[in-house]
Protein backbone atom coordinates (compact mmCIF):
# COMPACT_ATOMS: atom_id res chain seq x y z
CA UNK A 1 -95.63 -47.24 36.59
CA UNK A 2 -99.28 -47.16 35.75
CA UNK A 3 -101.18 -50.34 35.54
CA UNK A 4 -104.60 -50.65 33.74
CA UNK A 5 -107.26 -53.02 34.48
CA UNK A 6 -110.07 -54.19 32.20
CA UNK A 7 -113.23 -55.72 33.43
CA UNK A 8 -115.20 -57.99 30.99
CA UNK A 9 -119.06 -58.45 31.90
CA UNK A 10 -120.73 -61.28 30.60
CA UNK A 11 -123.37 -60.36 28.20
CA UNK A 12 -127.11 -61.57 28.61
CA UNK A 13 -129.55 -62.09 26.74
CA UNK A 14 -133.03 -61.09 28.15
CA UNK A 15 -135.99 -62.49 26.45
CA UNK A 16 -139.41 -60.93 26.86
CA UNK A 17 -141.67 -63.51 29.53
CA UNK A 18 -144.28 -65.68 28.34
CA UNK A 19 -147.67 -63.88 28.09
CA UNK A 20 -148.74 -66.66 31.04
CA UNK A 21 -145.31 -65.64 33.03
CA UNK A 22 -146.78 -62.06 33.54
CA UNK A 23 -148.34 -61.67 36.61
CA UNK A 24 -151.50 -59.78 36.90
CA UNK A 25 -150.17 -56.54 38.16
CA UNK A 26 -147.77 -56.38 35.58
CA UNK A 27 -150.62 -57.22 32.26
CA UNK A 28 -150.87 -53.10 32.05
CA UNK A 29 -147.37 -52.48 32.32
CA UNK A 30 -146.26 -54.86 29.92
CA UNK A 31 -149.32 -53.95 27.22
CA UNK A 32 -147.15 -50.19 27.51
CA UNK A 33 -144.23 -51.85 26.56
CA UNK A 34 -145.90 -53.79 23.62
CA UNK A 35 -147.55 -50.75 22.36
CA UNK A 36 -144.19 -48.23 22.57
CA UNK A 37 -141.96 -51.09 20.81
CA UNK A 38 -144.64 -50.60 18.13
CA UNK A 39 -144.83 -47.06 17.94
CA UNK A 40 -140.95 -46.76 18.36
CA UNK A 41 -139.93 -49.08 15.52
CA UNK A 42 -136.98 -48.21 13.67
CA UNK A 43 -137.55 -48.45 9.54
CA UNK A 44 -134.18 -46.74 8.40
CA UNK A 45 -132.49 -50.75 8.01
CA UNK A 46 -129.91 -51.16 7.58
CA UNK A 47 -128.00 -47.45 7.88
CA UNK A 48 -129.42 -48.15 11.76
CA UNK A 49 -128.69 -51.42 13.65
CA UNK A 50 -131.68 -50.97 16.44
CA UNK A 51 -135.04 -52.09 16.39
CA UNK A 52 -136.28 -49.36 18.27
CA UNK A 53 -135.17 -46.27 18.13
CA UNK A 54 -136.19 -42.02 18.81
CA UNK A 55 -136.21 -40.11 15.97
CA UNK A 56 -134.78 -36.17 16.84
CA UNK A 57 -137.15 -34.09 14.62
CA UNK A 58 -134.47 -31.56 14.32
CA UNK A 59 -131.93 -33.62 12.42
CA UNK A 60 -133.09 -37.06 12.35
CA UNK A 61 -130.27 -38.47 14.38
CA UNK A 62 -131.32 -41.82 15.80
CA UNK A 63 -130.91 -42.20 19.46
CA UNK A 64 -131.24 -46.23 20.03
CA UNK A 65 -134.28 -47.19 22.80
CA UNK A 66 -133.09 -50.53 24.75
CA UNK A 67 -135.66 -52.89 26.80
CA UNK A 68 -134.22 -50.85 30.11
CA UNK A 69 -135.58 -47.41 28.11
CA UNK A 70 -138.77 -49.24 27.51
CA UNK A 71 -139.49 -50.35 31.37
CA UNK A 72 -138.74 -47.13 32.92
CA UNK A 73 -140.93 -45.40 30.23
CA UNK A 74 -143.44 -48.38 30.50
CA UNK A 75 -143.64 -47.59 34.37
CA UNK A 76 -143.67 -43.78 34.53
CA UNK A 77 -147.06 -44.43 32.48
CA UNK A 78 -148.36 -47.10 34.34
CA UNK A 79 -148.32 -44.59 37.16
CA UNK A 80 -149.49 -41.64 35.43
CA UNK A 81 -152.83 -43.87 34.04
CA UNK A 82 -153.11 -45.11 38.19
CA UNK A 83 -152.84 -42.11 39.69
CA UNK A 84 -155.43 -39.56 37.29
């Protein structure tokens, strides 16, 4: 007998902070973040449900960016500007 178990998360919502809820540390890392949701704006609506997404040059395939893509990316530049 095989018995299967599903899991259901609960989905959140996460909403970007306040401009006066960003600490000061944080003012460069989150101006990274403002300026790669502009760059990476999706325009192909509505074949493509994201906002964001990358672009493959080689066949255009969309490959959707999500805020956790944008922080890590955000963060790995924040360092890069710090340490050169």
């Amino acid at each position: 007998m095989v018995i299967l178990t599903f899991m259901f998360h609960e989905l959140t919502v996460i909403k970007a902070p306040k401009n006066s809820d960003i600490g000061t540390a944080n003012i460069p890392h989150n101006n990274i973040i403002n300026s790669l949701h502009e760059w990476w704006m999706c325009h192909a609506k509505p074949r493509c449900s994201s906002k964001h997404c990358f672009i493959n040059p080689v066949d255009a395939s969309h490959f959707p960016l999500s805020c956790s893509h944008f922080d890590v990316w955000g963060s790995a530049m924040v360092c890069t500007y710090m340490t050169h």
